[in-house]
C-alpha atoms as a PDB file:
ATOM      1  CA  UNK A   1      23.308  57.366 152.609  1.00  0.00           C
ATOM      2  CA  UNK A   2      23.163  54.504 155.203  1.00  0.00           C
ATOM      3  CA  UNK A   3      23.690  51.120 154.171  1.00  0.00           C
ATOM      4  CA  UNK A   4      20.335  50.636 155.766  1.00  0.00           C
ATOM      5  CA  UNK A   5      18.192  52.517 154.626  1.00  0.00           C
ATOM      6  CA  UNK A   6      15.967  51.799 151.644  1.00  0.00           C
ATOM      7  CA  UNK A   7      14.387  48.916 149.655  1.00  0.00           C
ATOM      8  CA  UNK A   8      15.375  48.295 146.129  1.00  0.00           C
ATOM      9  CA  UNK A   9      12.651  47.451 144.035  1.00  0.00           C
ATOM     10  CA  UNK A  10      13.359  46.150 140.579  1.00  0.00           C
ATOM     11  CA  UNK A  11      11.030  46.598 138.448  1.00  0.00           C
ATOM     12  CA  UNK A  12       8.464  49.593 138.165  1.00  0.00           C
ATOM     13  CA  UNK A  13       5.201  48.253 136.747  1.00  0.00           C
ATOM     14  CA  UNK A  14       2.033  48.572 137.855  1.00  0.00           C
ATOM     15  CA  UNK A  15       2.728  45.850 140.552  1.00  0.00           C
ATOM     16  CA  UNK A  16       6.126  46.869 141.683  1.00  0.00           C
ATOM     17  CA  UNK A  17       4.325  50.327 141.464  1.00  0.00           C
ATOM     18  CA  UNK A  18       1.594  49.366 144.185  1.00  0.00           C
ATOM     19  CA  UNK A  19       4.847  47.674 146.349  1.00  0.00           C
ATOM     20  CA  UNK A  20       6.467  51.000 145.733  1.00  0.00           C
ATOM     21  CA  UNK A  21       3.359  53.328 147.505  1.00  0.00           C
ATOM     22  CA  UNK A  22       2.434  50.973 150.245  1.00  0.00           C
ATOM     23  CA  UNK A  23       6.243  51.195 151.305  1.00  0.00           C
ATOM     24  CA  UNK A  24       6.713  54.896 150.822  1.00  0.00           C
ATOM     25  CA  UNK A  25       3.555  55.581 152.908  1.00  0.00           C
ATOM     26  CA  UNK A  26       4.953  54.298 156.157  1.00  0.00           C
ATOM     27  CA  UNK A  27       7.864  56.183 155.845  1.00  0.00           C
ATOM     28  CA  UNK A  28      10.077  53.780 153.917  1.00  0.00           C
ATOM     29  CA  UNK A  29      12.750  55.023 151.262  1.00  0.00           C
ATOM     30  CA  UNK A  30      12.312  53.190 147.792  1.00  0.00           C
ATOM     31  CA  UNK A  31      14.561  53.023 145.062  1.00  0.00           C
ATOM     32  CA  UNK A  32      13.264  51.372 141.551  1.00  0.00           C
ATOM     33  CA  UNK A  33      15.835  49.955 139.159  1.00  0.00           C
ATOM     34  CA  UNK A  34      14.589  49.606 135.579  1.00  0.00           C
ATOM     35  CA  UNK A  35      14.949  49.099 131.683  1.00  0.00           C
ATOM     36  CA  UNK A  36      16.830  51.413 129.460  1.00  0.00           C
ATOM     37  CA  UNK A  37      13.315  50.915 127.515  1.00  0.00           C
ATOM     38  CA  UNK A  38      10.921  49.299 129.929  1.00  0.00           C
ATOM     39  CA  UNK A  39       7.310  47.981 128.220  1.00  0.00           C
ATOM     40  CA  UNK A  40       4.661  48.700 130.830  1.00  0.00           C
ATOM     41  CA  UNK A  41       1.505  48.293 129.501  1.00  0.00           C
ATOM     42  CA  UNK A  42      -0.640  50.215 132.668  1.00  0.00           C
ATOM     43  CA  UNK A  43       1.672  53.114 132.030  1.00  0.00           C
ATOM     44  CA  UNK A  44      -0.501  55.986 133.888  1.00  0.00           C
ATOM     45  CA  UNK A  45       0.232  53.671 137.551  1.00  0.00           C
ATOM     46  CA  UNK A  46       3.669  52.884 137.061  1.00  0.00           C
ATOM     47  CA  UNK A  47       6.449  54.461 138.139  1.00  0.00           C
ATOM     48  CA  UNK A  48       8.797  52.889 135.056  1.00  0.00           C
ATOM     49  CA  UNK A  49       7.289  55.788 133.175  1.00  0.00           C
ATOM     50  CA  UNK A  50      10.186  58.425 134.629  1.00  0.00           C
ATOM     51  CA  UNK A  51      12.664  56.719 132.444  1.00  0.00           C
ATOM     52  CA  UNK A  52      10.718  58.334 129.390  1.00  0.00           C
ATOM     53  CA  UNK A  53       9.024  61.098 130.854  1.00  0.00           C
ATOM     54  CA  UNK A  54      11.423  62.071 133.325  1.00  0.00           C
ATOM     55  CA  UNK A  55       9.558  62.473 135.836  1.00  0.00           C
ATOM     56  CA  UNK A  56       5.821  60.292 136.998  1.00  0.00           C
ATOM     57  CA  UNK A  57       3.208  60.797 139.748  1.00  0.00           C
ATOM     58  CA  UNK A  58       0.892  58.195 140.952  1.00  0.00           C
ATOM     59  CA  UNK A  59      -1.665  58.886 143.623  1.00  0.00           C
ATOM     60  CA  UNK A  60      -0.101  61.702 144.892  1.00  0.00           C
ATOM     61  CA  UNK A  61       3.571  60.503 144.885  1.00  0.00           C
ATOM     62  CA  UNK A  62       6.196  61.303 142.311  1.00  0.00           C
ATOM     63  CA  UNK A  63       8.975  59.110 140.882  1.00  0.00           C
ATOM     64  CA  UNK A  64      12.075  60.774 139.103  1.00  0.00           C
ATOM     65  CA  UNK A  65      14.845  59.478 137.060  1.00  0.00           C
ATOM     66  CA  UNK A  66      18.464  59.785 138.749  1.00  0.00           C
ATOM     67  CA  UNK A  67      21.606  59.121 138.180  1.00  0.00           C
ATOM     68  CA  UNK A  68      23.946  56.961 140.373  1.00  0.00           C
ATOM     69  CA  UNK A  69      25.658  60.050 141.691  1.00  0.00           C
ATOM     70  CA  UNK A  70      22.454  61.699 142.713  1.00  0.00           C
ATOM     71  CA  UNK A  71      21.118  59.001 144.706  1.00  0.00           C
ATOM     72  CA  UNK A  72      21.762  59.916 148.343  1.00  0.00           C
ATOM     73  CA  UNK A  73      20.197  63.455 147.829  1.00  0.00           C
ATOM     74  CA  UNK A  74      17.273  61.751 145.692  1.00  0.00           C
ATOM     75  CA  UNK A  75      16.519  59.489 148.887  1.00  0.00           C
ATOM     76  CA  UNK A  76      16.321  62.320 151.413  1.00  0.00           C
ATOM     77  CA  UNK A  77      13.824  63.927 149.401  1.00  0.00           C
ATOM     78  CA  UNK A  78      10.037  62.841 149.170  1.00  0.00           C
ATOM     79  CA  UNK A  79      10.038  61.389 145.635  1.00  0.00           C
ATOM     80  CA  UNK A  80      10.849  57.731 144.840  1.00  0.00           C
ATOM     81  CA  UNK A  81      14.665  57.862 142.517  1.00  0.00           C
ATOM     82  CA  UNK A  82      14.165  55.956 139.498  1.00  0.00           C
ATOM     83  CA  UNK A  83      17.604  54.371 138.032  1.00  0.00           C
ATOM     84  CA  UNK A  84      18.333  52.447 134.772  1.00  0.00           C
ATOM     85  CA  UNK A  85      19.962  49.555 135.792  1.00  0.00           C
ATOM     86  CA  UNK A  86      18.828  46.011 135.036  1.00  0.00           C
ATOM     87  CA  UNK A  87      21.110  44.021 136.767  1.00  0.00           C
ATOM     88  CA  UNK A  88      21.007  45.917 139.877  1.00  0.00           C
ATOM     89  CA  UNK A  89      24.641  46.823 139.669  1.00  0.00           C
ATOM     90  CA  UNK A  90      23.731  49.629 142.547  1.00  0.00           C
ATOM     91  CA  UNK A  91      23.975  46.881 145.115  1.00  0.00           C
ATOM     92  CA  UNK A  92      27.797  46.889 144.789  1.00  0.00           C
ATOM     93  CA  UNK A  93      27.975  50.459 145.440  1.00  0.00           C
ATOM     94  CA  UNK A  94      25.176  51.179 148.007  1.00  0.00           C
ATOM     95  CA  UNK A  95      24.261  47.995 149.433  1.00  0.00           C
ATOM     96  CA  UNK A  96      20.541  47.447 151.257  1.00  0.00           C
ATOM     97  CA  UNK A  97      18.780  45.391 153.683  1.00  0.00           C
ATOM     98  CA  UNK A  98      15.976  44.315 151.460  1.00  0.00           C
ATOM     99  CA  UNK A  99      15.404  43.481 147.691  1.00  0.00           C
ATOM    100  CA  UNK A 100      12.388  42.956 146.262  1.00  0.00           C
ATOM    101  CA  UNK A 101      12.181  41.524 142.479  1.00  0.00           C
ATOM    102  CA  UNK A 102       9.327  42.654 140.869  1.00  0.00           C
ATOM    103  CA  UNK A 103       9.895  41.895 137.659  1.00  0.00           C
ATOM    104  CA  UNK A 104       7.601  39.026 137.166  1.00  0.00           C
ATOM    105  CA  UNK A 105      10.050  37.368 134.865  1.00  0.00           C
ATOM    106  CA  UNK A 106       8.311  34.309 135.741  1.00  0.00           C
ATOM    107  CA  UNK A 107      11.443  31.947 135.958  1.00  0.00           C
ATOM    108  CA  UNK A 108      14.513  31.366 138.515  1.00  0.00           C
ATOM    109  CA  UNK A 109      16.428  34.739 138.761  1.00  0.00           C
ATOM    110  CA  UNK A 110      20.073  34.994 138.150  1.00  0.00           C
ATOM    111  CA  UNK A 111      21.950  35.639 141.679  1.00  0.00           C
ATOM    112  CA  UNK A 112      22.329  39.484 142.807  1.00  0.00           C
ATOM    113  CA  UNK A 113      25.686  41.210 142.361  1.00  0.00           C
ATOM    114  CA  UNK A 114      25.493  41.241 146.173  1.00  0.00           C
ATOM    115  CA  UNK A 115      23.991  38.867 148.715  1.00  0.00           C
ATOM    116  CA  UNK A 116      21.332  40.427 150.686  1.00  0.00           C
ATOM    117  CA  UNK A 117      19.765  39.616 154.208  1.00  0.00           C
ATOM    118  CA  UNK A 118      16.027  39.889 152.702  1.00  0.00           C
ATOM    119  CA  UNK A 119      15.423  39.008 149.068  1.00  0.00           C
ATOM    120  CA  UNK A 120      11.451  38.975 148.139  1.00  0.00           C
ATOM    121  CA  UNK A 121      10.547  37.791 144.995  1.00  0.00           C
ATOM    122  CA  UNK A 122       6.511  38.049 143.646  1.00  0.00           C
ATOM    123  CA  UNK A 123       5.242  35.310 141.789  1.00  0.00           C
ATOM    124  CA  UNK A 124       6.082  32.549 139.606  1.00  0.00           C
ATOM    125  CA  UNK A 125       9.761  31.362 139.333  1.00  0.00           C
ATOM    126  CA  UNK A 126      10.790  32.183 142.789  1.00  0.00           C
ATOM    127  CA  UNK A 127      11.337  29.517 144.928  1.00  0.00           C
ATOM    128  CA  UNK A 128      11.524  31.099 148.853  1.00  0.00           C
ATOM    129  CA  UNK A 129      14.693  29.163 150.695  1.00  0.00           C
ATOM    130  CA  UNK A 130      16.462  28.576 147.223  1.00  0.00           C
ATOM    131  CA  UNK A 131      16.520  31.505 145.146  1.00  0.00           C
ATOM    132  CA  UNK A 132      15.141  33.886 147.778  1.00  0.00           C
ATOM    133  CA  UNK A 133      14.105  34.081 151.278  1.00  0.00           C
ATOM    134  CA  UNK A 134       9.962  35.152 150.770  1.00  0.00           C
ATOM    135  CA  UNK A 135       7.843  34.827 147.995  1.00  0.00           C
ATOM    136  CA  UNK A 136       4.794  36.715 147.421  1.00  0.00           C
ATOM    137  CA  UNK A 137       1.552  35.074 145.927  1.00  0.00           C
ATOM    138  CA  UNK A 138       0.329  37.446 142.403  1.00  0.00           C
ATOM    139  CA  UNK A 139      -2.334  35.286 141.450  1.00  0.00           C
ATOM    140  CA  UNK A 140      -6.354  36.072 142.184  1.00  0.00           C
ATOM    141  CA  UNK A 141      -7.042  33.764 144.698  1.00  0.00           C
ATOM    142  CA  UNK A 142      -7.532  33.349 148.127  1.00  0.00           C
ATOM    143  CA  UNK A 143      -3.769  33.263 148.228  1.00  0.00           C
ATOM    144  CA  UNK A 144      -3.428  36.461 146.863  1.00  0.00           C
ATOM    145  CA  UNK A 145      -0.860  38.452 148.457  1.00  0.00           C
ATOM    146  CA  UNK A 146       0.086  35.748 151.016  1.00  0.00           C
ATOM    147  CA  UNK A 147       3.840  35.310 152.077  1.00  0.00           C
ATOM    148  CA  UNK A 148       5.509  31.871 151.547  1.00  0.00           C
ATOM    149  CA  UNK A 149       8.999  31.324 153.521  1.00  0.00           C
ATOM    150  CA  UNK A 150       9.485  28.209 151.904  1.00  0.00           C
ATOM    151  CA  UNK A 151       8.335  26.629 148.201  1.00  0.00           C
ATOM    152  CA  UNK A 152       6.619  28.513 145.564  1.00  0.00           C
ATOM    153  CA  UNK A 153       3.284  30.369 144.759  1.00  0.00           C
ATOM    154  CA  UNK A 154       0.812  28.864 142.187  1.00  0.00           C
ATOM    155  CA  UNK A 155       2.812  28.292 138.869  1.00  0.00           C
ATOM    156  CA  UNK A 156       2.050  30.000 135.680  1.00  0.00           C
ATOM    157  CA  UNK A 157      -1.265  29.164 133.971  1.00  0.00           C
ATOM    158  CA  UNK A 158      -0.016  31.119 130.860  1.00  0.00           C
ATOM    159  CA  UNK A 159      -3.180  32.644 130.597  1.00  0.00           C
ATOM    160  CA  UNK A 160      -4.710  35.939 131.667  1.00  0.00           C
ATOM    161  CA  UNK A 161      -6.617  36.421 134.340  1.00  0.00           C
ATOM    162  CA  UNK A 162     -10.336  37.013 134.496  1.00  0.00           C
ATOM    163  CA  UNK A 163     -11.729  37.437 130.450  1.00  0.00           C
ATOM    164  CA  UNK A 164      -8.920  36.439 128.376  1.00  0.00           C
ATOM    165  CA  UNK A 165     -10.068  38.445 125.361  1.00  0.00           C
ATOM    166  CA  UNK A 166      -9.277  41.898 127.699  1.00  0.00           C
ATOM    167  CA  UNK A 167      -5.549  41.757 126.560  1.00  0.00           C
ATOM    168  CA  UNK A 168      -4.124  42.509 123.209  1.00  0.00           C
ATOM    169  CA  UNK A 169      -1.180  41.300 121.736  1.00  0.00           C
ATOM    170  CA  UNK A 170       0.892  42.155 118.801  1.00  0.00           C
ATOM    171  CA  UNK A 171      -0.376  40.362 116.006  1.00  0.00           C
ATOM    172  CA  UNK A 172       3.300  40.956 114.315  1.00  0.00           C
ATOM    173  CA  UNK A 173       6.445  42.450 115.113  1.00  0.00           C
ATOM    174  CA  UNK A 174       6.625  46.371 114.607  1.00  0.00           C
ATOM    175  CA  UNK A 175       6.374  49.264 116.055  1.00  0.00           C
ATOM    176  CA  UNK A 176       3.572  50.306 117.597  1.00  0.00           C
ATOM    177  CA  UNK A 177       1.456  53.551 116.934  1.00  0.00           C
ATOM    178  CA  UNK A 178      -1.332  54.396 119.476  1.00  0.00           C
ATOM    179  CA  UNK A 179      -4.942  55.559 117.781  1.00  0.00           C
ATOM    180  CA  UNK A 180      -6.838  55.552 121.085  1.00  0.00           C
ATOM    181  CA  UNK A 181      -5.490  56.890 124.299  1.00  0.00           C
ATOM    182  CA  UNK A 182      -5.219  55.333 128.299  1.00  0.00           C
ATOM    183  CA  UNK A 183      -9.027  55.762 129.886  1.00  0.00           C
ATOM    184  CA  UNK A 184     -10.738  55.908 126.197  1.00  0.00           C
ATOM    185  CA  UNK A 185     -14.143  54.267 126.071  1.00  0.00           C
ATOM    186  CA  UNK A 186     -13.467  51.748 123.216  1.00  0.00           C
ATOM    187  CA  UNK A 187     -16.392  49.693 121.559  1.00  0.00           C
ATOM    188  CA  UNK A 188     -15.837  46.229 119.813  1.00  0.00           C
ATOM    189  CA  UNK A 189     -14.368  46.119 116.938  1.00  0.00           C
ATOM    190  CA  UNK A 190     -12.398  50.057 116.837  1.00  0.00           C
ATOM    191  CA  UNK A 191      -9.081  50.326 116.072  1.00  0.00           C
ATOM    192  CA  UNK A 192      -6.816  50.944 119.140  1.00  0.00           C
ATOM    193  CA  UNK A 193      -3.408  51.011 117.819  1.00  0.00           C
ATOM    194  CA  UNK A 194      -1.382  49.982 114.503  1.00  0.00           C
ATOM    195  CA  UNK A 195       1.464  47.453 114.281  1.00  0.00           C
ATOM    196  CA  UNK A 196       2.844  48.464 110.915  1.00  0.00           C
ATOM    197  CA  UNK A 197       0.643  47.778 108.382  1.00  0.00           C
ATOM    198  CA  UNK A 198      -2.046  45.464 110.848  1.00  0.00           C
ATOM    199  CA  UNK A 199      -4.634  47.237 112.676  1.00  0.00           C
ATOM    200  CA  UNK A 200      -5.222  46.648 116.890  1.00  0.00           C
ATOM    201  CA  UNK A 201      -8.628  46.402 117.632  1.00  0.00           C
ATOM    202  CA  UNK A 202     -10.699  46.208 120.928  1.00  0.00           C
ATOM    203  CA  UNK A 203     -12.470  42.697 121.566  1.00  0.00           C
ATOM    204  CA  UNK A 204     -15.169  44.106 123.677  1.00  0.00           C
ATOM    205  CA  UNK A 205     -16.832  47.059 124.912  1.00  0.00           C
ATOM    206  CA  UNK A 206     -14.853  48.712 127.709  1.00  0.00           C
ATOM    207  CA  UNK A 207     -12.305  51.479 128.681  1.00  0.00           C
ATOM    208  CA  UNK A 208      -8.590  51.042 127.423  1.00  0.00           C
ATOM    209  CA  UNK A 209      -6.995  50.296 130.663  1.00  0.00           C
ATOM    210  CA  UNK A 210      -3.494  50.392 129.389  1.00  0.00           C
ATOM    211  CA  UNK A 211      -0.789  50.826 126.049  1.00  0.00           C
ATOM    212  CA  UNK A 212       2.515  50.717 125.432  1.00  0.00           C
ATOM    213  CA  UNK A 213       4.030  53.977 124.784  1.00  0.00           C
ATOM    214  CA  UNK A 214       4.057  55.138 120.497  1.00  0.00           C
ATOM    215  CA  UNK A 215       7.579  53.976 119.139  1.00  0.00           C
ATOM    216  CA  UNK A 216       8.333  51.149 120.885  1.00  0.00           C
ATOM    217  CA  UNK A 217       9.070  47.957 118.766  1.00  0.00           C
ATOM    218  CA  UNK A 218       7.055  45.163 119.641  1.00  0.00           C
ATOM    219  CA  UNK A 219       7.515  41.163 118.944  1.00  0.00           C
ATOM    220  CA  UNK A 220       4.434  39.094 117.921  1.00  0.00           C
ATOM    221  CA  UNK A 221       2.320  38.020 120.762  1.00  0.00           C
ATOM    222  CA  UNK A 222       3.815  40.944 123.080  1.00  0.00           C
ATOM    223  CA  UNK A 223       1.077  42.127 125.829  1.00  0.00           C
ATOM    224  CA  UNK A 224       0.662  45.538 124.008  1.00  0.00           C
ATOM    225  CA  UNK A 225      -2.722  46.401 125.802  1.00  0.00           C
ATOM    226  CA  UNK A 226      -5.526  45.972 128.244  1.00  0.00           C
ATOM    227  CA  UNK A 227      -9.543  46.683 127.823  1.00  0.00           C
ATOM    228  CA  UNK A 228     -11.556  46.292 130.533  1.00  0.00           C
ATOM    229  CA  UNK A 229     -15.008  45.849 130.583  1.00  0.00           C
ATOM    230  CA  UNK A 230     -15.866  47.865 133.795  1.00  0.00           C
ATOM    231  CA  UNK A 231     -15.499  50.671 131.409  1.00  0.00           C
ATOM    232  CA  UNK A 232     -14.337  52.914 134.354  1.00  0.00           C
ATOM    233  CA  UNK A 233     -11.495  55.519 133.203  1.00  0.00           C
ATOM    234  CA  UNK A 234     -11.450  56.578 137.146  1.00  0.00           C
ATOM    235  CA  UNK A 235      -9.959  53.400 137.404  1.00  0.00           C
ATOM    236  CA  UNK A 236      -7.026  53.810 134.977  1.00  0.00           C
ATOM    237  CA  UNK A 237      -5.505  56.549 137.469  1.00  0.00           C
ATOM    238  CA  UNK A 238      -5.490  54.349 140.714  1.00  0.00           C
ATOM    239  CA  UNK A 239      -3.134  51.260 141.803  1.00  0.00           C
ATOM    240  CA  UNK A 240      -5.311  48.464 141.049  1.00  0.00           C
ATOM    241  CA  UNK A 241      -6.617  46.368 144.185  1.00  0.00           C
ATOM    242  CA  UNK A 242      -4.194  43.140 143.497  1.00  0.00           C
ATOM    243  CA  UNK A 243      -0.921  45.602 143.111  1.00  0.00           C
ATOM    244  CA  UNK A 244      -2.018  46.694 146.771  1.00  0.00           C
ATOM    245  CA  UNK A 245      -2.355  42.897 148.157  1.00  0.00           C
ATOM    246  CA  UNK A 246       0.610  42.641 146.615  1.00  0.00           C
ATOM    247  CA  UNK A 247       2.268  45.568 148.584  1.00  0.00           C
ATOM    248  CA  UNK A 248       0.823  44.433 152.148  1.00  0.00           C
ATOM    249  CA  UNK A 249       2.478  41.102 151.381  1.00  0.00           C
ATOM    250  CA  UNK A 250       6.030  42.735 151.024  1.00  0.00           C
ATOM    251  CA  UNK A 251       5.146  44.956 154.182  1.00  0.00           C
ATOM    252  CA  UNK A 252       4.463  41.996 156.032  1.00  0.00           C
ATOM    253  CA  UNK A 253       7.409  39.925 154.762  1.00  0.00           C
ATOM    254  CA  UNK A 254       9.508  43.099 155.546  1.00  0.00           C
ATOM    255  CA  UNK A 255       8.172  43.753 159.353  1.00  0.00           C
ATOM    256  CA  UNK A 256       7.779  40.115 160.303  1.00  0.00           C
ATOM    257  CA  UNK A 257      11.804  40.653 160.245  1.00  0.00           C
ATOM    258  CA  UNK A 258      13.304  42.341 163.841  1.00  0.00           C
ATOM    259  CA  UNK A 259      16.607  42.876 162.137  1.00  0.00           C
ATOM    260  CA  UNK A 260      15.256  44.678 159.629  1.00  0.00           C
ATOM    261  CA  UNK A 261      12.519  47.040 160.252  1.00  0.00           C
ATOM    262  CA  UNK A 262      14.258  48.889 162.505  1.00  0.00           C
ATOM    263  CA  UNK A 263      17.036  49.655 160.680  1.00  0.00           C
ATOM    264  CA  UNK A 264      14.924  50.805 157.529  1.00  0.00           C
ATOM    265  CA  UNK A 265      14.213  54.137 159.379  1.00  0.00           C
ATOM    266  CA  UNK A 266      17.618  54.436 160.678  1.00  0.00           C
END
């Protein structure tokens, strides 16, 4: 495997999911580092789901859990490797051109293991020229997707976008035990999921646009779910239109570089 040629993604929600396609479509190889236990909530559109399941397919395009070992064969296939490592400790072994932190951890990221010529980090708590080079806007706005070389994107309102009463948190710690599944119509007021001995119920009419996986322990106030009021289950099965502005901001941060596109298909 050539030192140029793929982009390591960490993170593999639903956002670093729609990064993830928009690459592999033109032809670029992706690798996704994640959680030994990652918590996305839009499960059915993210590729983190191959650390559980092994394997996942979204739109059309499979991700599979690897080891370090079967990297270079995992690449030259069609399928995007997925690899459990948090700290991107792959870097020191089979360093890249570009990185792109995906993570939305919302606050300055500890360095790489490695330095990197392109570093691209989406959303609040990257700063591009300190902590990165480019920084991708995640917020709905008429910034949405747009690539910063220098300063930040809009900081962190702390609150949900669109209807706030869409998401549900954990109203205690505990595990969590599904009732309803991923692209269930859900009225107001039925139960969705247990946390222990406390019922999870929907807020509003809708379709249950995403859950975290039965088993997992959750803390209070977690993001455990998502009901939206489209109520279109189509919808749970496709990359949603911000994770795709998202993407064409990490193409364009990724072409706009001579000394790197190129070498990508090397």
């Amino acid at each position: 495997m050539s030192r140029n040629s793929y982009v390591l993604i960490r993170g593999g929600g639903d956002l670093a999911t729609g990064v993830a396609l928009r690459l592999h479509r033109v032809g670029i190889k992706v690798l996704i580092t994640e959680l030994a236990q990652p918590l996305a909530v839009r499960r059915t559109v993210s590729f983190a789901e191959a650390v559980y399941d092994g394997a996942h397919t979204v739109e059309g395009v499979t991700a599979r859990l690897v080891k370090r070992e079967q990297l270079p064969a995992s690449l030259d296939a069609d399928e995007i490797p997925v690899l459990i490592d948090p700290d991107a400790e792959i870097l020191r072994h089979h360093p890249t051109l570009v990185v792109v932190d995906a993570r939305l951890i919302k606050k300055p990221p500890q360095p790489l293991p490695v330095n990197v010529p392109l570093l691209i980090g989406l959303g609040p708590g990257f700063h591009a020229g300190r902590d990165c080079h480019a920084v991708i806007e995640t917020r709905r706005s008429h910034t949405l997707g747009r690539v910063y070389w220098t300063g930040t994107t809009q900081p962190d309102s702390g609150e949900p976008e669109g209807d706030p009463r869409r998401v549900l948190r954990a109203p205690t710690d505990g595990v969590i035990v599904g009732v309803k599944k991923i692209g269930d119509h859900v009225e107001e007021g039925e139960i969705i999921a247990h946390i222990g001995d406390h019922a999870v119920t929907s807020p509003l009419r809708g379709v249950l646009r995403g859950l975290l996986r039965d088993g997992l322990h959750v803390a209070q106030g977690l993001k455990i779910g998502d009901v939206d009021a489209r109520d279109d289950a189509s919808a749970c099965l496709l990359v949603s239109d911000k994770a795709l502005a998202i993407g064409g901001g990490v193409l364009e941060a990724v072409f706009s570089q001579k000394e790197v596109r190129g070498k990508l298909y090397s």
